[in-house]
C-alpha atoms as a PDB file:
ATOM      1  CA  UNK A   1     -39.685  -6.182  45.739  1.00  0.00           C
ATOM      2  CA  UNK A   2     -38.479  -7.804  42.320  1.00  0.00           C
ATOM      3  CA  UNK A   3     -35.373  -9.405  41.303  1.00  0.00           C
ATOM      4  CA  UNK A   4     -32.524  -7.000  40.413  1.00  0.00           C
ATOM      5  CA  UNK A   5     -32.206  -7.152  36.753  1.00  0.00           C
ATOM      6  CA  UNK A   6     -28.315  -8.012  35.860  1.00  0.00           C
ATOM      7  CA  UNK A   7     -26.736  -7.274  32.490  1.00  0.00           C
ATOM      8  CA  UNK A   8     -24.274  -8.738  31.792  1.00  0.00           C
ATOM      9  CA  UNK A   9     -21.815  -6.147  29.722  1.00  0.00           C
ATOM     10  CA  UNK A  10     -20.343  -6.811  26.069  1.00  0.00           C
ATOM     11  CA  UNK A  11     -17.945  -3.891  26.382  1.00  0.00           C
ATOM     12  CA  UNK A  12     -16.624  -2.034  29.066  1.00  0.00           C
ATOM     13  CA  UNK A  13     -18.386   1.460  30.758  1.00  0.00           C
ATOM     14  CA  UNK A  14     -14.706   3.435  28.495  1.00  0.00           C
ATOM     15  CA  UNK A  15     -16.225   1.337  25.561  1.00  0.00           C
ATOM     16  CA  UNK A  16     -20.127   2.869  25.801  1.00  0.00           C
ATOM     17  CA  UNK A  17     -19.246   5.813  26.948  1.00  0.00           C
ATOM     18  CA  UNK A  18     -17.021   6.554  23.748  1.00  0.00           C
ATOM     19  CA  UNK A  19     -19.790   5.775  21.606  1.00  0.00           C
ATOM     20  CA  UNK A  20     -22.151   7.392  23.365  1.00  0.00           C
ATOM     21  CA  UNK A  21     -19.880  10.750  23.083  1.00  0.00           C
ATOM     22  CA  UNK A  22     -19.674   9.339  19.143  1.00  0.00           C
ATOM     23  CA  UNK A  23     -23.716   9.039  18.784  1.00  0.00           C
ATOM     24  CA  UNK A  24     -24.393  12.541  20.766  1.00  0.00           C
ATOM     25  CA  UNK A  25     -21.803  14.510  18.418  1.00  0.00           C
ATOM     26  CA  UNK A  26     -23.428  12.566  15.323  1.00  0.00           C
ATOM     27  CA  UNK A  27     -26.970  13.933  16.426  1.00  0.00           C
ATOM     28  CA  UNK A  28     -25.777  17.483  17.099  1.00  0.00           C
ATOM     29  CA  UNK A  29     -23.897  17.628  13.586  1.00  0.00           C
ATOM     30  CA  UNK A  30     -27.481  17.437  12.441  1.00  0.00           C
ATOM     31  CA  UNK A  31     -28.639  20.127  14.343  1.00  0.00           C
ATOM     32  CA  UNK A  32     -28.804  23.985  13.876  1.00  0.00           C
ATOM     33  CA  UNK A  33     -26.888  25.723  15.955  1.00  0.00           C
ATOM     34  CA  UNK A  34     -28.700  26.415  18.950  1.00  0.00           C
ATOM     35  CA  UNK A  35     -29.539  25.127  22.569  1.00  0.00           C
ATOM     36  CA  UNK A  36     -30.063  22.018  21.982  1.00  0.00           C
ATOM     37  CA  UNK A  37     -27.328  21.498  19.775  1.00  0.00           C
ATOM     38  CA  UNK A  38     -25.203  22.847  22.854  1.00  0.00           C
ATOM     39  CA  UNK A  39     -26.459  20.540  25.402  1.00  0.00           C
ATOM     40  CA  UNK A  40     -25.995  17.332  23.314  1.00  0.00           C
ATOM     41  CA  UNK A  41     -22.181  18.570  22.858  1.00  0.00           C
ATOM     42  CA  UNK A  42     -21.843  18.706  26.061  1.00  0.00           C
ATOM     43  CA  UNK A  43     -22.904  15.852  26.910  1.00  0.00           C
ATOM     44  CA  UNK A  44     -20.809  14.595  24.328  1.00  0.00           C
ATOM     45  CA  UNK A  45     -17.212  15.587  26.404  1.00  0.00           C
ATOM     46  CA  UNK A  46     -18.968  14.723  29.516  1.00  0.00           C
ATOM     47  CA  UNK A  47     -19.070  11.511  27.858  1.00  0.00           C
ATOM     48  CA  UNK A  48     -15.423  11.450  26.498  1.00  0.00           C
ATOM     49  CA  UNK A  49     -14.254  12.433  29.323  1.00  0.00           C
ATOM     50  CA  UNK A  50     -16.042   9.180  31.758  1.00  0.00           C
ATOM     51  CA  UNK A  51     -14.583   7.738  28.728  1.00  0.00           C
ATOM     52  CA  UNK A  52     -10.639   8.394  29.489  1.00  0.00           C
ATOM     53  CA  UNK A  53     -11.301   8.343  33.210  1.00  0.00           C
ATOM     54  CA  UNK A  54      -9.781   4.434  33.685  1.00  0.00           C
ATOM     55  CA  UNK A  55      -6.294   5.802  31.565  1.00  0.00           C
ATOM     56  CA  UNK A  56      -6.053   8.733  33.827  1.00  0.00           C
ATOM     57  CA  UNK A  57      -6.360   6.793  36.926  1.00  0.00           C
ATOM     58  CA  UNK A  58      -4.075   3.740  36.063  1.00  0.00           C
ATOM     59  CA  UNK A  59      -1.755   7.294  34.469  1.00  0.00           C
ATOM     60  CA  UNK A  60       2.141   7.067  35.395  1.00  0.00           C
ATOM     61  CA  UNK A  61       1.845  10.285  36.673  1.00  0.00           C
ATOM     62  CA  UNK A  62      -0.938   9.178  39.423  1.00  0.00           C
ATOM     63  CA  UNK A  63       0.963   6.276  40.872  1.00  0.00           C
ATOM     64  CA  UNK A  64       2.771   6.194  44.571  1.00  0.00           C
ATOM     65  CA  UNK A  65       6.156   6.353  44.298  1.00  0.00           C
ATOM     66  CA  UNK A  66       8.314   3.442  44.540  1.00  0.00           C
END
């Protein structure tokens, strides 16, 4: 088997998955509404959302009580 390729990361996974929600939305803008359009919007939030997944976690609201 071959070496495992490593990548080392300029910006974190919040970082690309932002502008990959930003890139998706741009391509859909220049789209007709229509099926495709839909499925590269919605990859688009599911992108935003990966995006605001470390904020939710690390959230006030989701740690133990003291």
């Amino acid at each position: 088997m071959g070496e495992r390729r490593r990548v080392k990361q300029t910006c974190s996974l919040e970082e690309r998955m932002a502008e990959q929600a930003n890139k998706l939305k741009e391509r859909a803008s220049q789209l007709p509404a229509g099926t495709e359009r839909e499925s590269l919007l919605k990859r688009a939030r599911i992108a935003e959302t990966g995006a605001h997944l470390s904020d939710w976690l690390t959230s006030p609201g989701l740690q133990p009580p003291k």
